[in-house]
PDB file of N, CA and C in Angstrom:
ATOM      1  N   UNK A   1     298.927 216.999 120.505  1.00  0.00           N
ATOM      2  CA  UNK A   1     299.911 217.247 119.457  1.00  0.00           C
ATOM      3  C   UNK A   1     299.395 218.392 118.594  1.00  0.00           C
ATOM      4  N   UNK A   2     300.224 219.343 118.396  1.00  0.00           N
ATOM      5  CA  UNK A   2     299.852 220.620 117.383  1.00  0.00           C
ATOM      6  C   UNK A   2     300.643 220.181 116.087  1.00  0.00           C
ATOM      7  N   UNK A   3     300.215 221.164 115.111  1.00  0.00           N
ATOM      8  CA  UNK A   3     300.731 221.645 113.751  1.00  0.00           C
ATOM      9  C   UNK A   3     300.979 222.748 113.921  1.00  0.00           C
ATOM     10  N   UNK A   4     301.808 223.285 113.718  1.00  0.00           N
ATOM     11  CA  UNK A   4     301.890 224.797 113.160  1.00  0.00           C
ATOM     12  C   UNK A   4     302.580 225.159 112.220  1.00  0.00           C
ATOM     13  N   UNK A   5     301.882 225.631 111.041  1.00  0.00           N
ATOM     14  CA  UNK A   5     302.405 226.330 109.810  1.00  0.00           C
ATOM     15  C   UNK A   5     302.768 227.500 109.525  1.00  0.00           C
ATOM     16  N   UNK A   6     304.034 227.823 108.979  1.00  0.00           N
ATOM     17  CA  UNK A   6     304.619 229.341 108.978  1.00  0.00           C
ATOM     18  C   UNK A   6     304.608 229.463 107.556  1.00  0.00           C
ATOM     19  N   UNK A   7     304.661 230.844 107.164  1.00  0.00           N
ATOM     20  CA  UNK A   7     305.273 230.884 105.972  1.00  0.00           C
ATOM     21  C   UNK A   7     306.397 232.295 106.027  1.00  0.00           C
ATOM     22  N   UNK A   8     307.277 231.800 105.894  1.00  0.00           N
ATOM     23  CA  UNK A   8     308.672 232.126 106.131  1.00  0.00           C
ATOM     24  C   UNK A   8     309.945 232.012 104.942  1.00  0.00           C
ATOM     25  N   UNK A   9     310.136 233.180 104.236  1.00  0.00           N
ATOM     26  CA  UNK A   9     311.175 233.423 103.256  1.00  0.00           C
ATOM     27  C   UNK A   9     312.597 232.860 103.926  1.00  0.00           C
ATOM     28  N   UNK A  10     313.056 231.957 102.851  1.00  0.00           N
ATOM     29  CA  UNK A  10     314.091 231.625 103.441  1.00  0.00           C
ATOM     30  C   UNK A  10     314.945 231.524 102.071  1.00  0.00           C
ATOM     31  N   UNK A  11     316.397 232.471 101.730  1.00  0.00           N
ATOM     32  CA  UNK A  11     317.087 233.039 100.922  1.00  0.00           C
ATOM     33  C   UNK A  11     317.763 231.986 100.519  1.00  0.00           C
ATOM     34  N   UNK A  12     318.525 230.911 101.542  1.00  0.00           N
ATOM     35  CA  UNK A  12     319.551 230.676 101.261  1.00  0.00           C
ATOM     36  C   UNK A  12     319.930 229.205 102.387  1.00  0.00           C
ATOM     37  N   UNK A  13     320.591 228.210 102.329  1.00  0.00           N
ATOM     38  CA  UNK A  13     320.836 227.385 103.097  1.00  0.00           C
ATOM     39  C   UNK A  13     321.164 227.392 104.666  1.00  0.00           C
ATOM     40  N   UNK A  14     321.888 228.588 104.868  1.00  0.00           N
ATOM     41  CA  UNK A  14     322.333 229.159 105.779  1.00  0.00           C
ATOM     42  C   UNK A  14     321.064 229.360 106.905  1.00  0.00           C
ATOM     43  N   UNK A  15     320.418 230.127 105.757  1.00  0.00           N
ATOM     44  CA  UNK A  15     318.922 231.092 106.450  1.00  0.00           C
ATOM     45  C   UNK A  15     318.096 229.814 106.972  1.00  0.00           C
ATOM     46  N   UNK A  16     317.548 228.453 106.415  1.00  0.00           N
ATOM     47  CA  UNK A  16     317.123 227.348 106.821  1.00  0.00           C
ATOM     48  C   UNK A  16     318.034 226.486 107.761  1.00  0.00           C
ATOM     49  N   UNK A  17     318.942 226.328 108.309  1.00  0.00           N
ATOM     50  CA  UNK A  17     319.917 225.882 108.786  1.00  0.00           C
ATOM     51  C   UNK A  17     319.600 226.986 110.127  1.00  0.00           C
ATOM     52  N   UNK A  18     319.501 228.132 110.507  1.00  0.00           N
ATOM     53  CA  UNK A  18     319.468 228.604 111.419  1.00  0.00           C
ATOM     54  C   UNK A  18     318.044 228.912 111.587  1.00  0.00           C
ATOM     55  N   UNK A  19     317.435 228.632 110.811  1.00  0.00           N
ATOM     56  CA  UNK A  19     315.873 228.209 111.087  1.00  0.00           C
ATOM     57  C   UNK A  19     315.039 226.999 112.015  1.00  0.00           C
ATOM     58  N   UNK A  20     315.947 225.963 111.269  1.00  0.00           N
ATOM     59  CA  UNK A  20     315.996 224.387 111.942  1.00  0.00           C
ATOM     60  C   UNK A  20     316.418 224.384 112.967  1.00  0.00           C
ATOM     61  N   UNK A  21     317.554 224.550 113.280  1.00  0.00           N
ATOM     62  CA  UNK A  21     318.722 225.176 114.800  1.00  0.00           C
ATOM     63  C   UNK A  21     317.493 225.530 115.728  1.00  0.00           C
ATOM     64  N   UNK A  22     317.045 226.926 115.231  1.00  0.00           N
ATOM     65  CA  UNK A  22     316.118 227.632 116.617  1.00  0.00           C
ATOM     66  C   UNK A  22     314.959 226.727 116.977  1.00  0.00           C
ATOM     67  N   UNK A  23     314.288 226.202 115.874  1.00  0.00           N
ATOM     68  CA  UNK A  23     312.920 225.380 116.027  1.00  0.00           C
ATOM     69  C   UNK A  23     313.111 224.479 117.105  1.00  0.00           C
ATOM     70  N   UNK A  24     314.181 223.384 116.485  1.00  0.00           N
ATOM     71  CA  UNK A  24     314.614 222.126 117.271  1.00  0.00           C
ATOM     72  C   UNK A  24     315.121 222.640 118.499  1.00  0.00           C
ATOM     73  N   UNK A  25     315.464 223.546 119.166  1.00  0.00           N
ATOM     74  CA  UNK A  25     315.755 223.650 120.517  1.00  0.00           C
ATOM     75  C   UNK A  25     314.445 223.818 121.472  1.00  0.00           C
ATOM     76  N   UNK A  26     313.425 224.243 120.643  1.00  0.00           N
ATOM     77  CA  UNK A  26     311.855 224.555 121.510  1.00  0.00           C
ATOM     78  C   UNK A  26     311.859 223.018 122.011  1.00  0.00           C
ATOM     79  N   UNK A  27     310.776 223.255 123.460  1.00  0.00           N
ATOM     80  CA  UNK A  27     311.125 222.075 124.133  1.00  0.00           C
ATOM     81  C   UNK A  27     309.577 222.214 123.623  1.00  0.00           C
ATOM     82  N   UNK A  28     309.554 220.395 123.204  1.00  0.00           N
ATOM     83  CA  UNK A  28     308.314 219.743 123.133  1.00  0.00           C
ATOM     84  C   UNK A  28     308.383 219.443 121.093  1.00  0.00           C
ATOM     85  N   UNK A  29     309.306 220.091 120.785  1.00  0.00           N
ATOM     86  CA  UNK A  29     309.323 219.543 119.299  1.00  0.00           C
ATOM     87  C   UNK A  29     309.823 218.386 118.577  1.00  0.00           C
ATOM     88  N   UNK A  30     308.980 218.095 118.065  1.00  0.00           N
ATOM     89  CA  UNK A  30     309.154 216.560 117.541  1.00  0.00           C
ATOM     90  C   UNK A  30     309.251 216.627 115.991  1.00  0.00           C
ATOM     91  N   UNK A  31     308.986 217.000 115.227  1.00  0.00           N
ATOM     92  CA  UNK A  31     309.321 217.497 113.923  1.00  0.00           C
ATOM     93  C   UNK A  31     309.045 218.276 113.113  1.00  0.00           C
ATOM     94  N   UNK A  32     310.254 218.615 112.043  1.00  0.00           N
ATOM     95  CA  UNK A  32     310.423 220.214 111.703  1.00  0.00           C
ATOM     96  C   UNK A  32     310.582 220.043 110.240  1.00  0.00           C
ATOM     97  N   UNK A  33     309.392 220.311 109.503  1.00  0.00           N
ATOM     98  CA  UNK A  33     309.931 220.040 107.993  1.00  0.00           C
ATOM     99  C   UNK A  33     309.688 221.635 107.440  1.00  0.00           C
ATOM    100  N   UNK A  34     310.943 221.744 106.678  1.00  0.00           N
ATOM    101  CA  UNK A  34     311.039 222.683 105.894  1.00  0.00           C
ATOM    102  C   UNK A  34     310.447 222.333 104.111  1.00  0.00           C
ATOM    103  N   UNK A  35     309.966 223.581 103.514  1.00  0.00           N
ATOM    104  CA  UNK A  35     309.533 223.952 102.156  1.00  0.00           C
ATOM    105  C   UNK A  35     309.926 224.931 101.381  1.00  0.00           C
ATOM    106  N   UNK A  36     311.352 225.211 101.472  1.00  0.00           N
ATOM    107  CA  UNK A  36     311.947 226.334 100.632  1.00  0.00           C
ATOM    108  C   UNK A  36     311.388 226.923  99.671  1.00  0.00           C
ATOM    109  N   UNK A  37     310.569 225.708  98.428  1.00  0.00           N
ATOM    110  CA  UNK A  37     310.029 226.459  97.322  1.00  0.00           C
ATOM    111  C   UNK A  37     308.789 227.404  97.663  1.00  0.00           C
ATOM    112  N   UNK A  38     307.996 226.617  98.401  1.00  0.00           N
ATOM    113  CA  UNK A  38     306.489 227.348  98.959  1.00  0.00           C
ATOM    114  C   UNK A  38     306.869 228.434 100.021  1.00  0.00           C
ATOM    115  N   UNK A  39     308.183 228.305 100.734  1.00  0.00           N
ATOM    116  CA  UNK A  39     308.156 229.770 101.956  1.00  0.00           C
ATOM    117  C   UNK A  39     307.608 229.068 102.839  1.00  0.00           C
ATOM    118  N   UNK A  40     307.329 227.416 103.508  1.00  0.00           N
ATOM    119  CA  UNK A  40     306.352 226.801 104.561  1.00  0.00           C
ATOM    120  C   UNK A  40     307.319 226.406 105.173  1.00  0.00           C
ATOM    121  N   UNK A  41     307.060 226.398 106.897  1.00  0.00           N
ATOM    122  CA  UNK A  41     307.445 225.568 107.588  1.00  0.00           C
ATOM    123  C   UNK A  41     306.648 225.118 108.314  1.00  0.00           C
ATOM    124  N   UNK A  42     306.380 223.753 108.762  1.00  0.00           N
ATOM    125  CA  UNK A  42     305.387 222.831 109.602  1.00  0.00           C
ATOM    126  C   UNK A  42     306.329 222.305 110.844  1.00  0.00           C
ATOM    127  N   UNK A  43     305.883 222.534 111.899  1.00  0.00           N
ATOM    128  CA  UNK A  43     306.370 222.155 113.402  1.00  0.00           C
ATOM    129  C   UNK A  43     305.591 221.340 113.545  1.00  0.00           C
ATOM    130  N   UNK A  44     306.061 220.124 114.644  1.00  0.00           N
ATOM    131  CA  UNK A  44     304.672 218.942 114.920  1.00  0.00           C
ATOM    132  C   UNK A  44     305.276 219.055 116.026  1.00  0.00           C
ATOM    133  N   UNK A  45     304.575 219.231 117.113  1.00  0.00           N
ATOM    134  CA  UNK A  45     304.808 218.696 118.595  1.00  0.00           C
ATOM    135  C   UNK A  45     303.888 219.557 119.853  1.00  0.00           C
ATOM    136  N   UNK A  46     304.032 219.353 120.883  1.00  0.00           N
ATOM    137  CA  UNK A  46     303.812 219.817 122.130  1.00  0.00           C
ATOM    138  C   UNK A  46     303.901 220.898 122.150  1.00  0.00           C
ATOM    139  N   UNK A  47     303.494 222.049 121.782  1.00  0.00           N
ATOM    140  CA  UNK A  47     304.471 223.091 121.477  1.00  0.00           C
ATOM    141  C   UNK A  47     303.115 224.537 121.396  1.00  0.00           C
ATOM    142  N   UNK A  48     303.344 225.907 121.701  1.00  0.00           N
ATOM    143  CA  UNK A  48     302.530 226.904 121.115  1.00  0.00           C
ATOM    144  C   UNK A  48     303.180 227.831 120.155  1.00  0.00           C
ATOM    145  N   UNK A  49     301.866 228.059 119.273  1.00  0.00           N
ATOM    146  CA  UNK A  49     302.628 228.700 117.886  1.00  0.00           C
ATOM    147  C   UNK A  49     302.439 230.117 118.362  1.00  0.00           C
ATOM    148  N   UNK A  50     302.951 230.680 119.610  1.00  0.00           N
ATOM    149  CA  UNK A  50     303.332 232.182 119.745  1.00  0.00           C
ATOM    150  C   UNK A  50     304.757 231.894 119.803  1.00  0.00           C
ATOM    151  N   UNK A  51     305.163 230.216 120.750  1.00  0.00           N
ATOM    152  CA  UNK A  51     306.513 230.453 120.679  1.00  0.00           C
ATOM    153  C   UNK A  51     307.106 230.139 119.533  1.00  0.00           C
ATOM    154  N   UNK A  52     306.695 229.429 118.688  1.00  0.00           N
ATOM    155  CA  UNK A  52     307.196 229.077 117.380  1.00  0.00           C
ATOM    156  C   UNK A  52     307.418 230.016 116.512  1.00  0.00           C
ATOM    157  N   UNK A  53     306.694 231.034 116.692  1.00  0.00           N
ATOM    158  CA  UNK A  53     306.727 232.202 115.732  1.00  0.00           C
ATOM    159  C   UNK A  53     307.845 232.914 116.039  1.00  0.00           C
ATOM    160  N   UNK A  54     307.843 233.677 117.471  1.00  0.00           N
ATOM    161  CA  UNK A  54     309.159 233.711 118.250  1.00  0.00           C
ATOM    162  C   UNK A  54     310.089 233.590 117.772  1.00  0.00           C
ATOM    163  N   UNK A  55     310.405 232.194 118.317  1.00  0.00           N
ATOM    164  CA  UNK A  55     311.455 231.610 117.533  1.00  0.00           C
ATOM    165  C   UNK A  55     312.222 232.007 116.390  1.00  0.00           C
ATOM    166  N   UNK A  56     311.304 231.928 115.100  1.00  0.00           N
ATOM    167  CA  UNK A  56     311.645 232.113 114.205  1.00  0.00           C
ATOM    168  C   UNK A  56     312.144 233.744 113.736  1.00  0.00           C
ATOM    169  N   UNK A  57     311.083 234.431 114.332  1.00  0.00           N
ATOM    170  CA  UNK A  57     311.397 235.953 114.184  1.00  0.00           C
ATOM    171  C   UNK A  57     312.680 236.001 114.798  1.00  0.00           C
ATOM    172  N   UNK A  58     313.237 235.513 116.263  1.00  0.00           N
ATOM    173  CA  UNK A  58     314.479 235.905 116.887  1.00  0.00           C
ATOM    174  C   UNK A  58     315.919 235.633 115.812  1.00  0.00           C
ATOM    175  N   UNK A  59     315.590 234.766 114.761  1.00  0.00           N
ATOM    176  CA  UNK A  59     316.700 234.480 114.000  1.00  0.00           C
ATOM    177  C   UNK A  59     316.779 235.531 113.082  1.00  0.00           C
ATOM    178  N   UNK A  60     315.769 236.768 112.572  1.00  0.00           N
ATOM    179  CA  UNK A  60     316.010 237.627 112.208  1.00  0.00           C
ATOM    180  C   UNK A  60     314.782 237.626 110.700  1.00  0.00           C
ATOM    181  N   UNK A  61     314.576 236.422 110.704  1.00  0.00           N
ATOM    182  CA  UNK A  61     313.424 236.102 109.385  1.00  0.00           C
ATOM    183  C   UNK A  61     311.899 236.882 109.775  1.00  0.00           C
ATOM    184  N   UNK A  62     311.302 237.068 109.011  1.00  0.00           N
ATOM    185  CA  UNK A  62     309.731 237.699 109.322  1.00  0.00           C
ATOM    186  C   UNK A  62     308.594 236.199 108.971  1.00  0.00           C
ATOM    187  N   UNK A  63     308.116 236.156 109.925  1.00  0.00           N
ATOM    188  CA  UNK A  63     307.552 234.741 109.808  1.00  0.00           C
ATOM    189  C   UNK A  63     305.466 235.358 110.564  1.00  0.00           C
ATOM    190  N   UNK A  64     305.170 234.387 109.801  1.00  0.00           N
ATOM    191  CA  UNK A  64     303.614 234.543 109.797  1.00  0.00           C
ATOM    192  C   UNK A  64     302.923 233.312 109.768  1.00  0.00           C
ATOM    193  N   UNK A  65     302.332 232.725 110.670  1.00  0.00           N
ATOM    194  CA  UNK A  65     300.816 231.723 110.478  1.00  0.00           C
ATOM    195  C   UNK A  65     300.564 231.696 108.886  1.00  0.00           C
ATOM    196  N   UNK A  66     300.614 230.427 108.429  1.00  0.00           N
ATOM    197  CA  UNK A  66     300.047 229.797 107.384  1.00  0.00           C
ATOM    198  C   UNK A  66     298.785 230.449 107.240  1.00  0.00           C
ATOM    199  N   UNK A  67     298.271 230.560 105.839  1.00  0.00           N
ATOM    200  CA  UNK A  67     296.866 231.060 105.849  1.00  0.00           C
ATOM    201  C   UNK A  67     295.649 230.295 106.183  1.00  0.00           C
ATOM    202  N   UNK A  68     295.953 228.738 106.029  1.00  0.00           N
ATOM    203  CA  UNK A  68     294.898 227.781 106.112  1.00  0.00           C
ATOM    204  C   UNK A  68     295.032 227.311 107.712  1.00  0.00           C
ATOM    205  N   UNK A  69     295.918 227.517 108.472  1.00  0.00           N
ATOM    206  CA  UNK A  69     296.334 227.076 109.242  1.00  0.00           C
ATOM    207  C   UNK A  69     295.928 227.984 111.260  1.00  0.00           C
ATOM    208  N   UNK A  70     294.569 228.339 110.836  1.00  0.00           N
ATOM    209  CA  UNK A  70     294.406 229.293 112.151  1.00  0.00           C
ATOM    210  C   UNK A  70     293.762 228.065 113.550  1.00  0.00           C
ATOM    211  N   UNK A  71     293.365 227.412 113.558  1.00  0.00           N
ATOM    212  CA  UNK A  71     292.960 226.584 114.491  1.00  0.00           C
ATOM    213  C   UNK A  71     292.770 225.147 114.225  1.00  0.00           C
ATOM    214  N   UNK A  72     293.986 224.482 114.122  1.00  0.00           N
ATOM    215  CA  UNK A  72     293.720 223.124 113.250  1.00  0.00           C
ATOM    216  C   UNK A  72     294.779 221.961 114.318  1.00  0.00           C
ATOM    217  N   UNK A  73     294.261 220.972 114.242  1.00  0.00           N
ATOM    218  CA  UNK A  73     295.155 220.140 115.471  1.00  0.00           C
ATOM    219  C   UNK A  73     295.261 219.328 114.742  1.00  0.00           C
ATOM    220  N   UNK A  74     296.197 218.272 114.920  1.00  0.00           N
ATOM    221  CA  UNK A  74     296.930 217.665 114.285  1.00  0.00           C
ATOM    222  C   UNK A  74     296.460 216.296 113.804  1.00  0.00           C
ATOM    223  N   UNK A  75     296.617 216.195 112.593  1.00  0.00           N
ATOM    224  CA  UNK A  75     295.966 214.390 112.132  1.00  0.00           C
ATOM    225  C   UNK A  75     296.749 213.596 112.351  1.00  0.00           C
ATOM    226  N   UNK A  76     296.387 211.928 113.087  1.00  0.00           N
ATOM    227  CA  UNK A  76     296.936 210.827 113.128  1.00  0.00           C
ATOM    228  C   UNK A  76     297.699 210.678 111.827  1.00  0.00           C
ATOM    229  N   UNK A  77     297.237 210.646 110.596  1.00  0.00           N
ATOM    230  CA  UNK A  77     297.964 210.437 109.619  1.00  0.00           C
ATOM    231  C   UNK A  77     299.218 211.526 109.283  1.00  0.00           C
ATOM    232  N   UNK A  78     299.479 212.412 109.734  1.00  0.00           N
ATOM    233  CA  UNK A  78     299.855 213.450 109.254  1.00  0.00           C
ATOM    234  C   UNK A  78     301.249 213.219 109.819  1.00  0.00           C
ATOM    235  N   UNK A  79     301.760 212.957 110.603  1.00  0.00           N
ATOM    236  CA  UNK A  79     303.362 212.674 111.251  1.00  0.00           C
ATOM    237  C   UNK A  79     303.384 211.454 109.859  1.00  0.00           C
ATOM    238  N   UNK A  80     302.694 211.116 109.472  1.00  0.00           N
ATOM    239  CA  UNK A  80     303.448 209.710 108.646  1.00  0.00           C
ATOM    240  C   UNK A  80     303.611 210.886 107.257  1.00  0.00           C
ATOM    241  N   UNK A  81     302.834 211.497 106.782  1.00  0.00           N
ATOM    242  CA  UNK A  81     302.815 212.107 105.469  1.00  0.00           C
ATOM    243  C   UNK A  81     304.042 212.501 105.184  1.00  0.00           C
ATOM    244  N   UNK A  82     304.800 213.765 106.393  1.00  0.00           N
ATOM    245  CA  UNK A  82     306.118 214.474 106.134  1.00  0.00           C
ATOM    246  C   UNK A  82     307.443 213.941 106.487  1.00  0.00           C
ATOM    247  N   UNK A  83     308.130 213.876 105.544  1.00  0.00           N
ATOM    248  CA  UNK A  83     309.762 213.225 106.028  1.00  0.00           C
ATOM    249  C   UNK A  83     310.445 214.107 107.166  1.00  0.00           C
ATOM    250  N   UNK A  84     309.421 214.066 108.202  1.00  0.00           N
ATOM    251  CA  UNK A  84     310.150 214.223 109.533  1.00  0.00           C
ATOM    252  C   UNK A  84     311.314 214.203 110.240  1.00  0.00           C
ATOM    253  N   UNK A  85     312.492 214.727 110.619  1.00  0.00           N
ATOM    254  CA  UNK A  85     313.555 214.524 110.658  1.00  0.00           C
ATOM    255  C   UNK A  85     313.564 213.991 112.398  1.00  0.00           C
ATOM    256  N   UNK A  86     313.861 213.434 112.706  1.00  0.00           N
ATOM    257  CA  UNK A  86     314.057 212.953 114.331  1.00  0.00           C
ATOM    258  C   UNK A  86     314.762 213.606 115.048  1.00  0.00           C
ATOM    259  N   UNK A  87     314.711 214.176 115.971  1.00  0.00           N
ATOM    260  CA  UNK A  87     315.330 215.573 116.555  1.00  0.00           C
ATOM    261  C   UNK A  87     315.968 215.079 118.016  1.00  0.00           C
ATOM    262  N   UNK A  88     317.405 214.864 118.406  1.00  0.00           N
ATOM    263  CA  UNK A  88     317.643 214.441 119.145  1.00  0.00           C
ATOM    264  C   UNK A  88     317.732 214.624 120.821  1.00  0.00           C
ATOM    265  N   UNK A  89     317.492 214.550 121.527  1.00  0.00           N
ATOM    266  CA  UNK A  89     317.519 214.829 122.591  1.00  0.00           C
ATOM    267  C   UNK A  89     318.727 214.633 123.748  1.00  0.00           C
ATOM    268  N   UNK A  90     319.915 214.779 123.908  1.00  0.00           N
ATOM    269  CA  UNK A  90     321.171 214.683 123.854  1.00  0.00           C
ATOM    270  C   UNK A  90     321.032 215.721 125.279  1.00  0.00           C
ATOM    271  N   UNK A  91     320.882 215.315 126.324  1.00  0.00           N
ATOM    272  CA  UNK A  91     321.127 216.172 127.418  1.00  0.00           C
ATOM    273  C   UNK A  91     320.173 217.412 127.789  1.00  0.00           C
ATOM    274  N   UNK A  92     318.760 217.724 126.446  1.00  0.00           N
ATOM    275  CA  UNK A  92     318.160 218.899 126.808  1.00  0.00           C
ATOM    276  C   UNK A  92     317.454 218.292 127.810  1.00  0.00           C
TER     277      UNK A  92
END
């Protein structure tokens, strides 16, 4: 299980909404919490943060690796910490 932390300007509801959209389609993601005030986004899952970054750049946002966040794997406690949203799997 990875973490990966972005920090990523996000203007407007819209701009997070098509943020969430791109994340949740990466296969292997399990949850996606957004931080509007801080500019953070945290991915938890199966997942590599070249494509996550990806991702996010393809929606048109400029997105960058967290600063604390260069080689860090994921804590048991840490899926419980963030209000994780459950991401459905509906035919992918």
């Amino acid at each position: 299980m990875e973490v990966v932390e972005l920090k990523v300007r996000l203007h407007c509801k819209a701009c997070e909404k098509s943020v969430r959209k791109a994340l949740c389609r990466i296969k292997g993601v399990t949850c996606v919490e957004i931080d509007v005030v801080m500019s953070k986004i945290t991915v938890l899952g199966y997942i590599d943060r070249k494509v996550v970054v990806k991702a996010v750049r393809r929606t048109g946002r400029r997105a960058e690796l967290w600063p604390s966040s260069s080689c860090r794997q994921e804590e048991p406690r840490l899926a419980g910490r963030f209000g994780c949203i459950n991401i459905p799997r509906w035919g992918f």
